[in-house]
Protein backbone atom coordinates (compact mmCIF):
# COMPACT_ATOMS: atom_id res chain seq x y z
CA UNK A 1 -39.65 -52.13 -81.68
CA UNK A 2 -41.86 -55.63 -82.11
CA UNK A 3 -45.00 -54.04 -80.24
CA UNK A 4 -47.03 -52.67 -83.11
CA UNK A 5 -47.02 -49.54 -82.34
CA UNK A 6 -46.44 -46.82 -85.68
CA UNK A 7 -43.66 -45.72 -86.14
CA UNK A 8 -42.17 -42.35 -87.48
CA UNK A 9 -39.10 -40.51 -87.80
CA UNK A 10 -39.53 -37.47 -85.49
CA UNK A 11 -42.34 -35.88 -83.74
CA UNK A 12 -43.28 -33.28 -86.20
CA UNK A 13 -44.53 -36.00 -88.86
CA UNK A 14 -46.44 -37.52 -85.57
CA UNK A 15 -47.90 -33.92 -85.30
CA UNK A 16 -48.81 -33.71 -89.25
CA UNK A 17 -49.84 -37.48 -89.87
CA UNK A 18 -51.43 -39.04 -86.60
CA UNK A 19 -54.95 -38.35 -85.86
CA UNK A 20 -55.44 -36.42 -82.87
CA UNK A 21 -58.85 -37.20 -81.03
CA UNK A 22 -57.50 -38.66 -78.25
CA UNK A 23 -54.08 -36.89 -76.58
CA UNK A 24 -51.45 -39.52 -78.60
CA UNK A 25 -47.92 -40.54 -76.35
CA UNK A 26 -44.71 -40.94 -77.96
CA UNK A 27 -41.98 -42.98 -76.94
CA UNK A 28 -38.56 -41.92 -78.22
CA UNK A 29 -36.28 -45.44 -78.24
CA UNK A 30 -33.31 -44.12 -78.56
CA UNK A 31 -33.85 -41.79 -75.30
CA UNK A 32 -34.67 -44.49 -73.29
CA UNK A 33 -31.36 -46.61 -74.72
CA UNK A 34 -28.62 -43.76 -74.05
CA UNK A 35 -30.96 -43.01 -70.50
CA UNK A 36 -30.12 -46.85 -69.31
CA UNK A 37 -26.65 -46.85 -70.29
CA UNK A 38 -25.68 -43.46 -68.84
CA UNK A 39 -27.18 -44.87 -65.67
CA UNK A 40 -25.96 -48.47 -65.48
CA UNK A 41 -22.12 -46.84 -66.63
CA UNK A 42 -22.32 -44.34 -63.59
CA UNK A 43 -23.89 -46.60 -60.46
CA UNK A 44 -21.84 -48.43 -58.20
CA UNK A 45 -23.96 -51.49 -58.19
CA UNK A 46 -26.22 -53.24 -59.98
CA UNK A 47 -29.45 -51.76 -61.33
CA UNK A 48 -33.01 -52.87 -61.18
CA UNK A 49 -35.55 -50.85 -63.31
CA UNK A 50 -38.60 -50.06 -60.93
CA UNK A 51 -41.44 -52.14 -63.40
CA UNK A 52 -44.04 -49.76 -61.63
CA UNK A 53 -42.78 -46.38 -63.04
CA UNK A 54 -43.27 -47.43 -67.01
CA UNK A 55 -44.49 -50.78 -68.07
CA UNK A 56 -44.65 -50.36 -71.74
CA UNK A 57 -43.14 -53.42 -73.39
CA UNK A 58 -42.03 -51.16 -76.12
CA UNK A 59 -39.83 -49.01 -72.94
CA UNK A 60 -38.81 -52.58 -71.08
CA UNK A 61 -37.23 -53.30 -74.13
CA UNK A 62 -35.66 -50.07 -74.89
CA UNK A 63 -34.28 -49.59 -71.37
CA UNK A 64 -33.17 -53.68 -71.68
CA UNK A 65 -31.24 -52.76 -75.02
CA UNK A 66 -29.06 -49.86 -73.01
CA UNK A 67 -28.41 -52.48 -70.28
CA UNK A 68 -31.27 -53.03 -67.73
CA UNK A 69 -30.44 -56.50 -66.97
CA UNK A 70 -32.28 -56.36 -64.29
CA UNK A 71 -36.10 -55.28 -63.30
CA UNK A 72 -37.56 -54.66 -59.77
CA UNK A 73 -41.48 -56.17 -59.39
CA UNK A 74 -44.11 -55.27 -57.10
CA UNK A 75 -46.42 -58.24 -58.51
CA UNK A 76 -46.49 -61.24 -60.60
CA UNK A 77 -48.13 -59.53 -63.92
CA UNK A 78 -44.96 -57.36 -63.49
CA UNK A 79 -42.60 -60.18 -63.49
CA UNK A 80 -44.49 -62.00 -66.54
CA UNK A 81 -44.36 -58.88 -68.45
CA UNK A 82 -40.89 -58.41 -67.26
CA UNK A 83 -40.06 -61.40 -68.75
CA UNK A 84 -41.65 -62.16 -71.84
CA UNK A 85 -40.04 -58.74 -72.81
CA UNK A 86 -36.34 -59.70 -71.68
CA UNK A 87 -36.29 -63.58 -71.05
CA UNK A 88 -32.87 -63.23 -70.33
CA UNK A 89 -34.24 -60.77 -67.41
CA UNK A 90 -33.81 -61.21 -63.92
CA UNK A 91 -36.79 -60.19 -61.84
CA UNK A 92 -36.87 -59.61 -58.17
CA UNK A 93 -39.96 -59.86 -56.16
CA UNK A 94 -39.47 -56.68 -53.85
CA UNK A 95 -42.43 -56.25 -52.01
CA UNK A 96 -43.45 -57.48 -49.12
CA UNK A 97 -47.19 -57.51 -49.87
CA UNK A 98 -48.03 -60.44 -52.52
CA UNK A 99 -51.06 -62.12 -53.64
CA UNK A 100 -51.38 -65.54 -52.19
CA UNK A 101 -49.14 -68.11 -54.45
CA UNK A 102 -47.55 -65.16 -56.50
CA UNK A 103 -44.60 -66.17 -54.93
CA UNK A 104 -44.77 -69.53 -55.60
CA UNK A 105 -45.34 -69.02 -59.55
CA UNK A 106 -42.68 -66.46 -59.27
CA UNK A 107 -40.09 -68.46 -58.21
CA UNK A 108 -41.33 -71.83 -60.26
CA UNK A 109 -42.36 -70.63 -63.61
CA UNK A 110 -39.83 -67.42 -63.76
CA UNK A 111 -36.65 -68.07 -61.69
CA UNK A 112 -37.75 -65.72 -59.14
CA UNK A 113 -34.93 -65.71 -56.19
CA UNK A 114 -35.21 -62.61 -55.19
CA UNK A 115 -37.76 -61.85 -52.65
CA UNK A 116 -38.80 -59.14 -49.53
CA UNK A 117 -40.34 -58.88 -46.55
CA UNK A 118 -40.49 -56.28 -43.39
CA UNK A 119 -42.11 -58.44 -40.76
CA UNK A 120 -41.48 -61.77 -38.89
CA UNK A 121 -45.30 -62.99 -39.92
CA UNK A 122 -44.21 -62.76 -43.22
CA UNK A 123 -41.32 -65.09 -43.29
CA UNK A 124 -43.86 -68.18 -42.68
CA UNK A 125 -46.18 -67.56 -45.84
CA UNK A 126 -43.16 -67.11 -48.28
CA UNK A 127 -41.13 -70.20 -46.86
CA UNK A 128 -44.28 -72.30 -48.06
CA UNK A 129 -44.49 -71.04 -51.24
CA UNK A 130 -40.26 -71.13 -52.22
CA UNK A 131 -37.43 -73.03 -51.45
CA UNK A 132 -35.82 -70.96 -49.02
CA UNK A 133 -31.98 -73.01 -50.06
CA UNK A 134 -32.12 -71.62 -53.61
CA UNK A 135 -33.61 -67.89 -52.76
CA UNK A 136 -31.92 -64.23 -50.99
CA UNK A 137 -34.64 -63.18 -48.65
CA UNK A 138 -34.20 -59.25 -48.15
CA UNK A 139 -35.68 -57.51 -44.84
CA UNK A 140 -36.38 -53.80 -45.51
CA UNK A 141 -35.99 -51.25 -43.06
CA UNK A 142 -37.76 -48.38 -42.35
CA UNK A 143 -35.99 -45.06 -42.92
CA UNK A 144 -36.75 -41.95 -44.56
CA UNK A 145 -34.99 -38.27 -44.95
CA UNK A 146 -36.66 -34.76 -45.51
CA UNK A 147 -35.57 -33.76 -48.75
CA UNK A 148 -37.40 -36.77 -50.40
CA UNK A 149 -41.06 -36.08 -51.56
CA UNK A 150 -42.77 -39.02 -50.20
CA UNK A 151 -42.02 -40.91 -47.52
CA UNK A 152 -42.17 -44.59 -48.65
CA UNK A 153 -41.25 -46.03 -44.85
CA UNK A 154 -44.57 -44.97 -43.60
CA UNK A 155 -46.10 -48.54 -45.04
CA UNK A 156 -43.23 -50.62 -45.11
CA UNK A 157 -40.21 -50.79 -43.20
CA UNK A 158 -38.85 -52.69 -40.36
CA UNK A 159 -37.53 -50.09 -37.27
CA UNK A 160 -33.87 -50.44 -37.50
CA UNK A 161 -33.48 -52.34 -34.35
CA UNK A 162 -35.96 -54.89 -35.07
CA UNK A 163 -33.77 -56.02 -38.89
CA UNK A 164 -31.43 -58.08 -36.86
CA UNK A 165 -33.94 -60.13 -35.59
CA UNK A 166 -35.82 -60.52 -39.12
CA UNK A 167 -32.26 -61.00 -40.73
CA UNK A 168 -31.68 -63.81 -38.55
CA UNK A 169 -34.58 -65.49 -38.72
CA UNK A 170 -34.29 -65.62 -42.65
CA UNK A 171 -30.64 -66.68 -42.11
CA UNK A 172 -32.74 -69.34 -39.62
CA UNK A 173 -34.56 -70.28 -42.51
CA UNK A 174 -32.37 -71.44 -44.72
CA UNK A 175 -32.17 -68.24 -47.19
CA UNK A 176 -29.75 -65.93 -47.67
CA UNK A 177 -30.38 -62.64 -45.75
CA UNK A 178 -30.01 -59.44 -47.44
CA UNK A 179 -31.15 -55.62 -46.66
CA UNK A 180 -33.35 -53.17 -48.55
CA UNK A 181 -34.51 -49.88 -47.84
CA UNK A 182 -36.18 -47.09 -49.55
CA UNK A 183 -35.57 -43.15 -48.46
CA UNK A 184 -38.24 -41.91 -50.44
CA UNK A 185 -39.71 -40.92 -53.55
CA UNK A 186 -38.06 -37.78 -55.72
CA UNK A 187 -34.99 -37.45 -53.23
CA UNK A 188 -33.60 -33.60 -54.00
CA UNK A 189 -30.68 -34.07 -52.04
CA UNK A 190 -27.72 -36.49 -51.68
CA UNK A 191 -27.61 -36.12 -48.76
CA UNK A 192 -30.49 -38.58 -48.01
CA UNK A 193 -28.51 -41.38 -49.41
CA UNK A 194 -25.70 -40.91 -47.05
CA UNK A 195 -28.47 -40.66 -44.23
CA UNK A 196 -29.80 -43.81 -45.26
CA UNK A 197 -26.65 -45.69 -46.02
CA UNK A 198 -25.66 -44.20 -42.60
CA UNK A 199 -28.90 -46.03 -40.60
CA UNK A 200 -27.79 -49.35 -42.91
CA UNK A 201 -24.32 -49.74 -41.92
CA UNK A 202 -25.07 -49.35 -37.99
CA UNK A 203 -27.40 -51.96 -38.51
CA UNK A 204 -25.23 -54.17 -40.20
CA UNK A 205 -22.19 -53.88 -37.75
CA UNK A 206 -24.44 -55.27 -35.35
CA UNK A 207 -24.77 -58.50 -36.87
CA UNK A 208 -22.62 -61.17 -35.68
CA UNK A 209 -22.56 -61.89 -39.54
CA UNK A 210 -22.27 -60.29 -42.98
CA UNK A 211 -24.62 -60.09 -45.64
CA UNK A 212 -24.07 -59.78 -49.01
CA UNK A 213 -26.73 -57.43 -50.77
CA UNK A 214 -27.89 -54.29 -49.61
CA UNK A 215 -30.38 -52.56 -51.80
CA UNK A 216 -30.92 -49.28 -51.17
CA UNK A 217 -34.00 -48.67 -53.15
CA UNK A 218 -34.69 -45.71 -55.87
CA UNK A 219 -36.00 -41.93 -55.51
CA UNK A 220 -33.14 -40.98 -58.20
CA UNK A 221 -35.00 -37.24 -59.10
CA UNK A 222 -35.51 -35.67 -62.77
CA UNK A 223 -35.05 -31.49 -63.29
CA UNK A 224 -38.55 -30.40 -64.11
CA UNK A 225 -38.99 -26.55 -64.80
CA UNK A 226 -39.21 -24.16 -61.67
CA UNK A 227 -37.80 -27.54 -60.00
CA UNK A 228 -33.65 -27.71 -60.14
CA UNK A 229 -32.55 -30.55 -58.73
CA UNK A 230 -28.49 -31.70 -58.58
CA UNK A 231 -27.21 -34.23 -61.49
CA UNK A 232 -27.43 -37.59 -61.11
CA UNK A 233 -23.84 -37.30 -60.87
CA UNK A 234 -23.50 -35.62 -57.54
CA UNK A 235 -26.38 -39.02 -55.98
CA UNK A 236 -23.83 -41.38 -57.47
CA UNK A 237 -21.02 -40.19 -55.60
CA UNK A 238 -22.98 -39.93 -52.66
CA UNK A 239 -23.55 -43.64 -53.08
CA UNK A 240 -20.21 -44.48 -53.79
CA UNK A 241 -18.26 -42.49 -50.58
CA UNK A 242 -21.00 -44.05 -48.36
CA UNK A 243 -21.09 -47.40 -49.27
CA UNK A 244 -17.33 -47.94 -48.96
CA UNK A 245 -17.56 -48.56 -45.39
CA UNK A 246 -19.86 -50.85 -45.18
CA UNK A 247 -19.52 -54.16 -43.55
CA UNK A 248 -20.24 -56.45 -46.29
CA UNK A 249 -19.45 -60.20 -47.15
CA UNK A 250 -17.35 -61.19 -50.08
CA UNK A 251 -18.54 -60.59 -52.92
CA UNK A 252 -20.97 -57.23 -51.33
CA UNK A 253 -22.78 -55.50 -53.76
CA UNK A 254 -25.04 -52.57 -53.74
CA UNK A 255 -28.40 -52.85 -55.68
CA UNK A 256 -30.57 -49.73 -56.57
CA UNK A 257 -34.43 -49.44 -57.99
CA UNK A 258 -34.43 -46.26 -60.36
CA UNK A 259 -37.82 -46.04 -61.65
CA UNK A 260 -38.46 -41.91 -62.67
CA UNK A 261 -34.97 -41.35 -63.52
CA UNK A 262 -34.69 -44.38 -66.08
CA UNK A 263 -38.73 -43.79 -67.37
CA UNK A 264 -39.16 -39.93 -67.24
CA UNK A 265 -36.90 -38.75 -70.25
CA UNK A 266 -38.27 -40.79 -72.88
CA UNK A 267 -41.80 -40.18 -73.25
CA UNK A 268 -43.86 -36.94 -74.54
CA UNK A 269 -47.30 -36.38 -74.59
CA UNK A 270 -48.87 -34.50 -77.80
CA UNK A 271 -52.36 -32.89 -76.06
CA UNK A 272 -54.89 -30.77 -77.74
CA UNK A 273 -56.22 -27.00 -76.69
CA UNK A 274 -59.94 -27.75 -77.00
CA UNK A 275 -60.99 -24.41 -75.54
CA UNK A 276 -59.69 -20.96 -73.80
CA UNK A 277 -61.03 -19.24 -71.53
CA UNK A 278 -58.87 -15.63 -71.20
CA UNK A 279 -55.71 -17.31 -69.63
CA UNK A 280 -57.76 -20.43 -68.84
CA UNK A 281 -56.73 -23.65 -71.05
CA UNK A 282 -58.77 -27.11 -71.54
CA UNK A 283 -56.94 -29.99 -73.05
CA UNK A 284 -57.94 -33.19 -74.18
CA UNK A 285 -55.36 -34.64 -71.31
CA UNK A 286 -55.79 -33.90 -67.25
CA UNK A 287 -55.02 -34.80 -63.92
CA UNK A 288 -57.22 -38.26 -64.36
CA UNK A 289 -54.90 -39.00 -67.27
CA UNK A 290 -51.36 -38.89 -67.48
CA UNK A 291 -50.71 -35.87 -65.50
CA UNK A 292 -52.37 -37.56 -62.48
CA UNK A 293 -49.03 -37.29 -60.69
CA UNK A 294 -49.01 -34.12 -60.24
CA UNK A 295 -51.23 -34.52 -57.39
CA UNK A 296 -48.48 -35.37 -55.42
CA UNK A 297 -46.01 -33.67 -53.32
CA UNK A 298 -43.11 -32.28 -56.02
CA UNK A 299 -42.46 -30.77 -59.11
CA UNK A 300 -45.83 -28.99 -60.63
CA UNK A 301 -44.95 -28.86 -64.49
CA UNK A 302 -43.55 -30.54 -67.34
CA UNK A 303 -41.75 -29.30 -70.18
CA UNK A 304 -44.04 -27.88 -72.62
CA UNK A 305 -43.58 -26.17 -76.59
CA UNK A 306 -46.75 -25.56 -79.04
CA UNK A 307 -47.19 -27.03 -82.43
CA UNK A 308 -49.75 -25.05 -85.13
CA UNK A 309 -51.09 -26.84 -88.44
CA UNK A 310 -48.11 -29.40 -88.13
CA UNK A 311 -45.24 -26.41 -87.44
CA UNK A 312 -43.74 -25.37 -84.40
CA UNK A 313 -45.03 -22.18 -82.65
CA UNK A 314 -43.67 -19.62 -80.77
CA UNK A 315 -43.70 -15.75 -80.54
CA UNK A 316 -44.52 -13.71 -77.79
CA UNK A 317 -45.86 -15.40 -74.44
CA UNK A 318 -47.99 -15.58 -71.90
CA UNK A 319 -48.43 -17.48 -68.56
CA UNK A 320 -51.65 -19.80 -68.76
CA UNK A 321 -53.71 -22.44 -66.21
CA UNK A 322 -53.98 -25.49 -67.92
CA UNK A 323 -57.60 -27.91 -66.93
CA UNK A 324 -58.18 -31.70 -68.53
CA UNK A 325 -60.93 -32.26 -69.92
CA UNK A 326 -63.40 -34.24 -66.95
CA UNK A 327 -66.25 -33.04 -65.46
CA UNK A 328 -64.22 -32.72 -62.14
CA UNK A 329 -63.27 -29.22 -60.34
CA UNK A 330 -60.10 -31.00 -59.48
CA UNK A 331 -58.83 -31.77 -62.56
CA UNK A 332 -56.94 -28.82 -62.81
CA UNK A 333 -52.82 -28.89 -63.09
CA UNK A 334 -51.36 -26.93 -60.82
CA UNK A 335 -48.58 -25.20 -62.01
CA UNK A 336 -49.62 -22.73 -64.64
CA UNK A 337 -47.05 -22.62 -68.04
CA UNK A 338 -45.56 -20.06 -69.99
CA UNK A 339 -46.81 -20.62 -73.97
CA UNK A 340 -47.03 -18.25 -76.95
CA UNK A 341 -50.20 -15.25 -76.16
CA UNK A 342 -51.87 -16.59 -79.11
CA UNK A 343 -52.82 -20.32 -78.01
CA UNK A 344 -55.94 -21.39 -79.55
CA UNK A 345 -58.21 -24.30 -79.91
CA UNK A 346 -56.93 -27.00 -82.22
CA UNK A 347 -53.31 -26.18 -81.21
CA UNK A 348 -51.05 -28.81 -79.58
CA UNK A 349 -49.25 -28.84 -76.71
CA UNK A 350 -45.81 -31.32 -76.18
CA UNK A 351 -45.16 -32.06 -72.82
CA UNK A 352 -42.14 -33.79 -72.30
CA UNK A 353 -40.33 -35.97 -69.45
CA UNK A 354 -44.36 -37.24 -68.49
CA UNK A 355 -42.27 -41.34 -69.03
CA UNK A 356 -42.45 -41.95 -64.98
CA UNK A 357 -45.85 -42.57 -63.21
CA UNK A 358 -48.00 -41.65 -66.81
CA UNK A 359 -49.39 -44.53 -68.33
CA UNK A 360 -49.20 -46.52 -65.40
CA UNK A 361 -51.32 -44.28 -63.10
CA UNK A 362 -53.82 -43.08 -65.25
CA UNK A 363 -57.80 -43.59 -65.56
CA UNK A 364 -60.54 -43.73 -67.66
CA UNK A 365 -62.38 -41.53 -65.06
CA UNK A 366 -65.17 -39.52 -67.63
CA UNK A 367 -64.41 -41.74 -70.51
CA UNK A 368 -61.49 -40.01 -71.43
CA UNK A 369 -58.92 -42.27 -71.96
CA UNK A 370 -55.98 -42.68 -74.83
CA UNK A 371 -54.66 -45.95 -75.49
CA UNK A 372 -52.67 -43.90 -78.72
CA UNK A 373 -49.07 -44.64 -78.84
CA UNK A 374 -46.42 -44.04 -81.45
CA UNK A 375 -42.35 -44.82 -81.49
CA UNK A 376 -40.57 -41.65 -82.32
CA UNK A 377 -37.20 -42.76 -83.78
CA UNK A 378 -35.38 -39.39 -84.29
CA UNK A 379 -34.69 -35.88 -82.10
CA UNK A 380 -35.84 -35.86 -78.29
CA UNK A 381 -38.97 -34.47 -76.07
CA UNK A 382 -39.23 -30.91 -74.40
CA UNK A 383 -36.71 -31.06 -71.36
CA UNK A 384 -36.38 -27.72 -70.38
């Protein structure tokens, strides 16, 4: 994959051959490849991969080879990385918070055209920074629906009634208007995109004009265990019946920000049992490292199977509490896991789908932190 990283042909030889020290996270390619083109086959739009949930080069590029033309940044380092990994790449700058003259470079260095913002003092700073002729300005409302996890409108969003006003004044401008939103984080229902889409077209049969773009953000969820959640499918057609009657210009399209659904799948982390306590687990891996999103409001597990002196191991099992390895109380997962009665130090432990929200959220909190990657070229991580 070009990014140094060692390479093997399935996880077991990872399990026999890599040293194990430090918890070591493997990135399955070919995952990540079938993942983007399932998902850019099935959407009725085009799709932006959310930078923020992975930002691996070695998954950029996997994700660009299954079709991700297109990447969604929340800062300048985003869009460099963004492009230097896919310089054919187009990057969009959709956040309405930005360091002062990341804009600017954005839209000078990298072809940056597509920017955000969700309040009439923001319009000023970006106009000085791009040429508003040559860019589509988005204004993102503010709307959210209960069966997402987080509610991502609670920073940023626009009230419905006030986006006809911002959408003018970037029309005003010079720019081309457009309209984002986000419902939330980990949607379980499709219903929330017909909400949302719902909120969206009243707003936009107000205007006296069309727009063209309408982005209606990510929150696309993954099945974890104990946590069902309906296929991808079933969001997609959600999408499609509710954005047919929208009041678009010619040439409307529908843009979309997965981030967990395109980064989850591909990425397993191999963690060592460094010491049991009766049904009491430590691991070399916790909730400072890359299970620190399991903090949040959601699924409490990932898929998990046990490898022994380099074989796979199973038998009999047992339900277990799992702890990282910090000097913190807290650091405790909080779903407990069903693995063979027999766990014991030195064992490892695969937990799969841990792609979205891993590397990119995790600290060195302790000391304890793996920088330990490897490109798994054959077979597939835990999923169930």
């Amino acid at each position: 994959m070009n990014d140094n990283l060692p390479e093997y042909d399935d996880v077991a030889d990872v399990v026999r051959g890599h040293v194990r020290e430090q918890p070591v996270y493997c990135l399955y390619p070919d995952v990540y490849r079938r993942g983007a083109q399932d998902f850019v086959t099935a959407f009725p739009g085009r799709v932006l991969y959310a930078v923020k949930a992975n930002s691996h080069p070695a998954v950029l590029r996997a994700l660009a080879d299954g079709g991700v033309a297109h990447f969604d940044c929340a800062s300048l380092p985003e869009v460099e990385l963004a492009r230097r990994v896919s310089p054919d790449a187009a990057c969009c700058f959709m956040t309405p918070v930005r360091l002062r003259g990341a804009a600017g470079t954005a839209f000078r260095k990298h072809g940056v055209r597509h920017f955000l913002i969700d309040h009439a003092s923001g319009l000023a700073p970006l106009l000085g920074e791009i040429d508003a002729e040559r860019a589509v300005i988005f204004a993102r409302m503010a709307v959210h629906h209960e069966s997402a996890m987080a509610d991502l409108s609670v920073r940023f969003g626009a009230p419905p009634a006030d986006i006809p006003r911002l959408l003018e004044a970037i029309r005003d401008a010079g720019a081309e208007p457009a309209l984002a939103f986000n419902v939330g984080s980990n949607v379980v229902s499709p219903d929330a995109y017909r909400h949302s889409i719902g909120v969206a077209r009243n707003v936009l049969s107000s205007l006296p004009f069309r727009v063209r773009l309408v982005d209606i953000g990510g929150g696309f969820p993954l099945r974890y265990p104990g946590y069902d959640v309906p296929p991808l499918a079933d969001f997609f057609a959600a999408v499609r019946d509710a954005i047919a009657s929208l009041p678009l210009a010619h040439g409307g399209e529908i843009l979309v920000e997965p981030g967990r659904a395109l980064a989850a799948p591909g990425m397993s982390a191999l963690v060592e049992v460094l010491l049991r306590k009766e049904d009491r687990l430590f691991l070399n891996d916790g909730m400072y490292g890359v299970f620190w999103e399991l903090r949040f409001r959601g699924h409490e597990r990932f898929p998990v199977r046990c490898w022994r002196n380099g074989e796979r191991h199973a038998g009999a099992t047992a339900r277990f509490r799992l702890f990282g390895p910090t000097c913190d109380s807290s650091d405790a997962l909080p779903g407990d896991v069903s693995l063979p009665a027999d766990v014991r130090p030195g064992d490892i432990l695969e937990f799969g789908s841990l792609g979205a929200y891993s590397l990119t959220g995790r600290t060195d909190f302790n000391g304890f932190c793996s920088n330990e990657l490897v490109v798994v070229r054959g077979g597939a991580p835990p999923c169930d």
